[in-house]
Structure formats: structure tokens, C-alpha cells
Protein backbone atom coordinates (compact mmCIF):
# COMPACT_ATOMS: atom_id res chain seq x y z
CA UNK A 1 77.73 123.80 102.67
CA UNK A 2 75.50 126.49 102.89
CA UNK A 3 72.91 124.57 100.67
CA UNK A 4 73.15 121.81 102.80
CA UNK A 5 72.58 123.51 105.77
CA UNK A 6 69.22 125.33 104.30
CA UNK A 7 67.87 121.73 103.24
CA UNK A 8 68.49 120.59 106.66
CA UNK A 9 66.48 123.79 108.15
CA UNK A 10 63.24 123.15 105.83
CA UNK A 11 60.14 122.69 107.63
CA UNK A 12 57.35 120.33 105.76
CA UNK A 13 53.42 119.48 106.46
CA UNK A 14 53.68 116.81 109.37
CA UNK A 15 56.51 118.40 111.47
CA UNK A 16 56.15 119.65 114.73
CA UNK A 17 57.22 123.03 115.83
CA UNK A 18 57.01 126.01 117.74
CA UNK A 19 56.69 129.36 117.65
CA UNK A 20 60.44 131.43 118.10
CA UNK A 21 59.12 135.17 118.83
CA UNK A 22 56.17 135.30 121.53
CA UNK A 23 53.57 137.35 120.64
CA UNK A 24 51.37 136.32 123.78
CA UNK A 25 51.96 135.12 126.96
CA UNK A 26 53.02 131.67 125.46
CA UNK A 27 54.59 130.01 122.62
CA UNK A 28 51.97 128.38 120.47
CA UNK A 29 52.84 124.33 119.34
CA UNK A 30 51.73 123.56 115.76
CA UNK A 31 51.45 120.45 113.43
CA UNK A 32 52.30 121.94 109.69
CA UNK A 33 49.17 120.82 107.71
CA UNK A 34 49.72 123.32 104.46
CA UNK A 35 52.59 125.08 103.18
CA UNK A 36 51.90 127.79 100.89
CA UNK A 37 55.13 128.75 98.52
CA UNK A 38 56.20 132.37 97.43
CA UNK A 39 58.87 134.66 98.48
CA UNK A 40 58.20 134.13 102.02
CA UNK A 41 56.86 130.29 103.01
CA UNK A 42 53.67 130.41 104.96
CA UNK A 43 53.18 127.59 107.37
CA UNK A 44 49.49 126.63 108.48
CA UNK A 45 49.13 124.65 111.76
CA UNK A 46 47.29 123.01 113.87
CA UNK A 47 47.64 124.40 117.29
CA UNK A 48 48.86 121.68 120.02
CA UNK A 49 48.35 121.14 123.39
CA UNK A 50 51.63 121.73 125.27
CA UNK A 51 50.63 118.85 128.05
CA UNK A 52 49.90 116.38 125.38
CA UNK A 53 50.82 117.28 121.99
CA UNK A 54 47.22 117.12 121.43
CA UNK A 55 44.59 119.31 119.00
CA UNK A 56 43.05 122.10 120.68
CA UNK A 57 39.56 122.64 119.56
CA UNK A 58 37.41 126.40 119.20
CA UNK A 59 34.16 125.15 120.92
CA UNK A 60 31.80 122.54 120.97
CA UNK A 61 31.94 121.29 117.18
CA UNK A 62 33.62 124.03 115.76
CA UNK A 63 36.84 122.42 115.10
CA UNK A 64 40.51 122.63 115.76
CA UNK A 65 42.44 125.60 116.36
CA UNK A 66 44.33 127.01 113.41
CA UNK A 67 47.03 129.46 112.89
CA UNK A 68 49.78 130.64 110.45
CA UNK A 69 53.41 131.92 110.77
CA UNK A 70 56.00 132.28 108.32
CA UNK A 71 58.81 129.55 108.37
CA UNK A 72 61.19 132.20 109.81
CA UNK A 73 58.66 132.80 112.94
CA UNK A 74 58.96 128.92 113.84
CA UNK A 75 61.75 125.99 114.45
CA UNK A 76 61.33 122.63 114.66
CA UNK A 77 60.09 120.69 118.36
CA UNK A 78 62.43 118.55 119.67
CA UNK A 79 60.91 116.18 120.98
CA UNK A 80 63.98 115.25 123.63
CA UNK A 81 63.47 118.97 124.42
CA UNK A 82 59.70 118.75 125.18
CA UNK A 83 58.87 118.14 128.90
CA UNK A 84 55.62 115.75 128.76
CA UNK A 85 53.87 116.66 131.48
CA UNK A 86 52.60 113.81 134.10
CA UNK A 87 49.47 111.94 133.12
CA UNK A 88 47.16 110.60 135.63
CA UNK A 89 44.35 108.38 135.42
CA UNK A 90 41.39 107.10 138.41
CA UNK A 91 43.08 104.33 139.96
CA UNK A 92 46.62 104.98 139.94
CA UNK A 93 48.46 104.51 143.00
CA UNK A 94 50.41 107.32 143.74
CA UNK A 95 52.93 108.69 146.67
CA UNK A 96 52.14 112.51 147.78
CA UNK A 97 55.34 113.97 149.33
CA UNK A 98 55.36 117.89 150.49
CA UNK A 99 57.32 119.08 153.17
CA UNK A 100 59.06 115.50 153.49
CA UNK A 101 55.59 113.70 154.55
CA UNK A 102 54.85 111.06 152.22
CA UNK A 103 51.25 110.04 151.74
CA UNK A 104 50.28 107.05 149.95
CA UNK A 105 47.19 106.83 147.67
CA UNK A 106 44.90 105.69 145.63
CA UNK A 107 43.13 108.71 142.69
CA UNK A 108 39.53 108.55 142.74
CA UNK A 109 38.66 111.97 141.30
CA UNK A 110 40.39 115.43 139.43
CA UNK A 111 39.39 118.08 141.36
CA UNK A 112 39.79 121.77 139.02
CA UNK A 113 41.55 124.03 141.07
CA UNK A 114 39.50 126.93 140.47
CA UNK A 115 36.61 124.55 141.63
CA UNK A 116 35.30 124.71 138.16
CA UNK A 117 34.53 121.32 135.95
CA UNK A 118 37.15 119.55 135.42
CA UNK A 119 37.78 118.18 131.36
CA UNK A 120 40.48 115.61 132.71
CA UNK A 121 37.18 112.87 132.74
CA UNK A 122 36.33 112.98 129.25
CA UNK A 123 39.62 114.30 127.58
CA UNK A 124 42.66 113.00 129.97
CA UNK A 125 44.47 114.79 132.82
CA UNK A 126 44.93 118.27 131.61
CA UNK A 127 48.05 118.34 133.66
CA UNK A 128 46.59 121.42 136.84
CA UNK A 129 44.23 120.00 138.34
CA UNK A 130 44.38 118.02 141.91
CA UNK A 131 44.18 114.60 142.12
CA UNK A 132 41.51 113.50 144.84
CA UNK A 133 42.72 110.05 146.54
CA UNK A 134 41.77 107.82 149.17
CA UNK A 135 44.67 107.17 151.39
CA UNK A 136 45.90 104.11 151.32
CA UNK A 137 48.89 101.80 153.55
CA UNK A 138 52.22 100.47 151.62
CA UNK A 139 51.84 97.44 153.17
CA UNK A 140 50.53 94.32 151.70
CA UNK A 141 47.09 94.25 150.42
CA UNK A 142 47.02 97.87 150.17
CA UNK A 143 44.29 98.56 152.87
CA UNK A 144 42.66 102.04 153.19
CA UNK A 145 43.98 104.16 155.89
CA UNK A 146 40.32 104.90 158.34
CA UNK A 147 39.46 107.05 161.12
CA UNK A 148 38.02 106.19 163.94
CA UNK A 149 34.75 106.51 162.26
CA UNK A 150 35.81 103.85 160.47
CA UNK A 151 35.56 106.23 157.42
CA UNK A 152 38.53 106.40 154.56
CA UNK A 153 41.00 109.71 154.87
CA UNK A 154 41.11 111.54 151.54
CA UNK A 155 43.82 114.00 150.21
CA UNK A 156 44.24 116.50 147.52
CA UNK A 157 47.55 116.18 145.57
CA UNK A 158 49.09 118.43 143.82
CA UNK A 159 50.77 116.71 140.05
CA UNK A 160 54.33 118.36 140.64
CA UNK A 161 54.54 116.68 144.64
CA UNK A 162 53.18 113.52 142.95
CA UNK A 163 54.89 110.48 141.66
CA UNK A 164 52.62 106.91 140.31
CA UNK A 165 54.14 103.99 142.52
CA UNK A 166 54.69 100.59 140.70
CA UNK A 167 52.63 97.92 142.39
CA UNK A 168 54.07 94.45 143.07
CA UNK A 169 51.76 91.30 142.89
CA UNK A 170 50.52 89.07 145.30
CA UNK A 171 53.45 86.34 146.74
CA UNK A 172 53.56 83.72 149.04
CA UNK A 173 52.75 86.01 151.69
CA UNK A 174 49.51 87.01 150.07
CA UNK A 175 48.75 90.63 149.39
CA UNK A 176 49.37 93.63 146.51
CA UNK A 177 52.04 96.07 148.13
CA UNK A 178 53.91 99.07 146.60
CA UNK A 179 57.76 98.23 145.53
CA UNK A 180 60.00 101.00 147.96
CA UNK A 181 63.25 101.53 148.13
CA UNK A 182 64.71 102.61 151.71
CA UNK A 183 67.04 105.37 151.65
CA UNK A 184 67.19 105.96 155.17
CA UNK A 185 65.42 104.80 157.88
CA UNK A 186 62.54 107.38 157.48
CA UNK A 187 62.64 108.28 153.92
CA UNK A 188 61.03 105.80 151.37
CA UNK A 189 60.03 106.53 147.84
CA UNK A 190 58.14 104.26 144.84
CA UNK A 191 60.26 102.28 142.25
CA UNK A 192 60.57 104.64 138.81
């Protein structure tokens, strides 16, 4: 049984896992892409992002991030385990809600929080930064919500008061809308 058990427990190249101990502030994420064999297995990995379960790089053209741990130092990810963290792209629809306001909208830029550049253009949303949006009516056709400027109101959103909203096509009445369900007479929310 004991056998059995130890078979089960193996890690090989491929898997996914992460680190048991933390050395650092956080647990690292690895793909196993060597195994080197002796008294003690050595596992070399790929490091992972934890947003995407993508490879980090060094630099510029330098490569991806490598590191080692012994197979004791590391268990298997489960994957059920593993919150994926919300991805975002330009011209999803999305309902704000802080302090039970809901704001409807439409992304149009990722805004880095620190004000730096932002990576979420060229790589995908990194999963921090805010989400830029013109703000936009639930009713049909989706029109932009103006000021009497006639100028489009635009909101930062934060990705953990955010939620994409699924959009319904155009019927007989004419018109894109957002599906809602009313829980109350003042609360509405997006279809999951």
C-alpha cells in the first residue's frame, strides 16, 4: 500500500506544481521540464504566472524564468484548487458595483495603477490594473451615458468590483441590451 501510495505522489516533466515551504513573499508555480535522478530528485521548472498559468520571462529576450526544488519542496497544482483570476479584454461590457451603485460599461483602456505602462495591451490583462470604460445604459442599443456637454462619462474599475455582462442580440424591438436579472426592485446584476 505504501508502494502504491509513493507511485501516486511522483512528480514527472509536464506537471504543474507549486512550491510547499515559502522562501519569499510568494509561492513560486512551475512546469517540470527536467528531472534529474539521485538520492534526492531535483525538479527544474519553468516559473508560471499565478494569473494565467503563463511563462514568466527575465527581460527583453533573455528567456523564461527558471528554478529548481527538490520533489519534497513541491506538490502537485490542482487545478480545481487554482483561482484563475478575471481576464479582461477592450470591449467587454462590464457592470461596476461598489458600495451597491452599479455602473454599466463598456472597457476602452487598462490603466496601471501605479500610473506606470501597463503590459495588459501586448501580453493580456495582468489581473491589477483598472479597467478604463465609457459608461454605457442597459437599455436597448446600449447608448453611451453623456453630459450635458454632450461628452461620454468614463470610470475606472477596479477587477475584484467587476463582473463581464452577457449581451443579448437585437429582437423585434431592435437594439443590443444587457441580459439582467431583477432581484429587487433596485438591485440588478448581469447573467453569469
Amino acid at each position: 500500500m505504501t508502494t502504491q501510495k509513493k507511485s501516486k505522489e511522483v512528480l514527472e516533466v509536464g506537471d504543474l506544481v507549486v512550491e510547499k515551504k515559502v522562501r519569499s513573499k510568494k509561492k513560486r508555480i512551475g512546469e517540470i521540464m527536467f528531472v534529474r535522478e539521485g538520492r534526492r530528485r531535483k525538479l527544474e521548472m519553468i516559473e508560471l504566472n499565478k494569473h494565467d498559468l503563463s511563462p514568466l520571462t527575465r527581460g527583453n529576450m533573455e528567456g523564461p524564468k527558471i528554478f529548481s526544488l527538490f520533489d519534497s519542496e513541491c506538490k502537485k497544482l490542482k487545478p480545481l484548487g487554482f483561482k484563475k483570476e478575471k481576464k479582461f479584454e477592450i470591449g467587454d461590457l462590464i457592470r461596476f458595483t461598489k458600495k451597491n451603485r452599479s455602473r454599466f460599461g463598456m472597457i476602452t483602456s487598462f490603466i496601471h495603477p501605479d500610473g506606470l505602462y501597463s503590459d495588459s495591451f501586448e501580453k493580456g490583462y495582468n489581473g491589477k490594473d483598472f479597467l478604463e470604460c465609457i459608461e454605457i445604459l442597459p437599455k436597448q442599443g446600449l447608448p453611451r451615458r453623456k453630459d450635458e456637454k454632450d461628452k461620454p462619462y468614463i470610470f475606472l474599475a477596479t477587477p475584484e468590483h467587476s463582473k463581464e455582462c452577457l449581451v443579448i442580440p437585437m429582437d423585434e424591438n431592435g437594439g443590443v441590451r444587457i441580459k439582467e436579472r431583477k432581484f429587487s426592485y433596485t438591485k440588478k446584476t448581469c447573467a453569469d
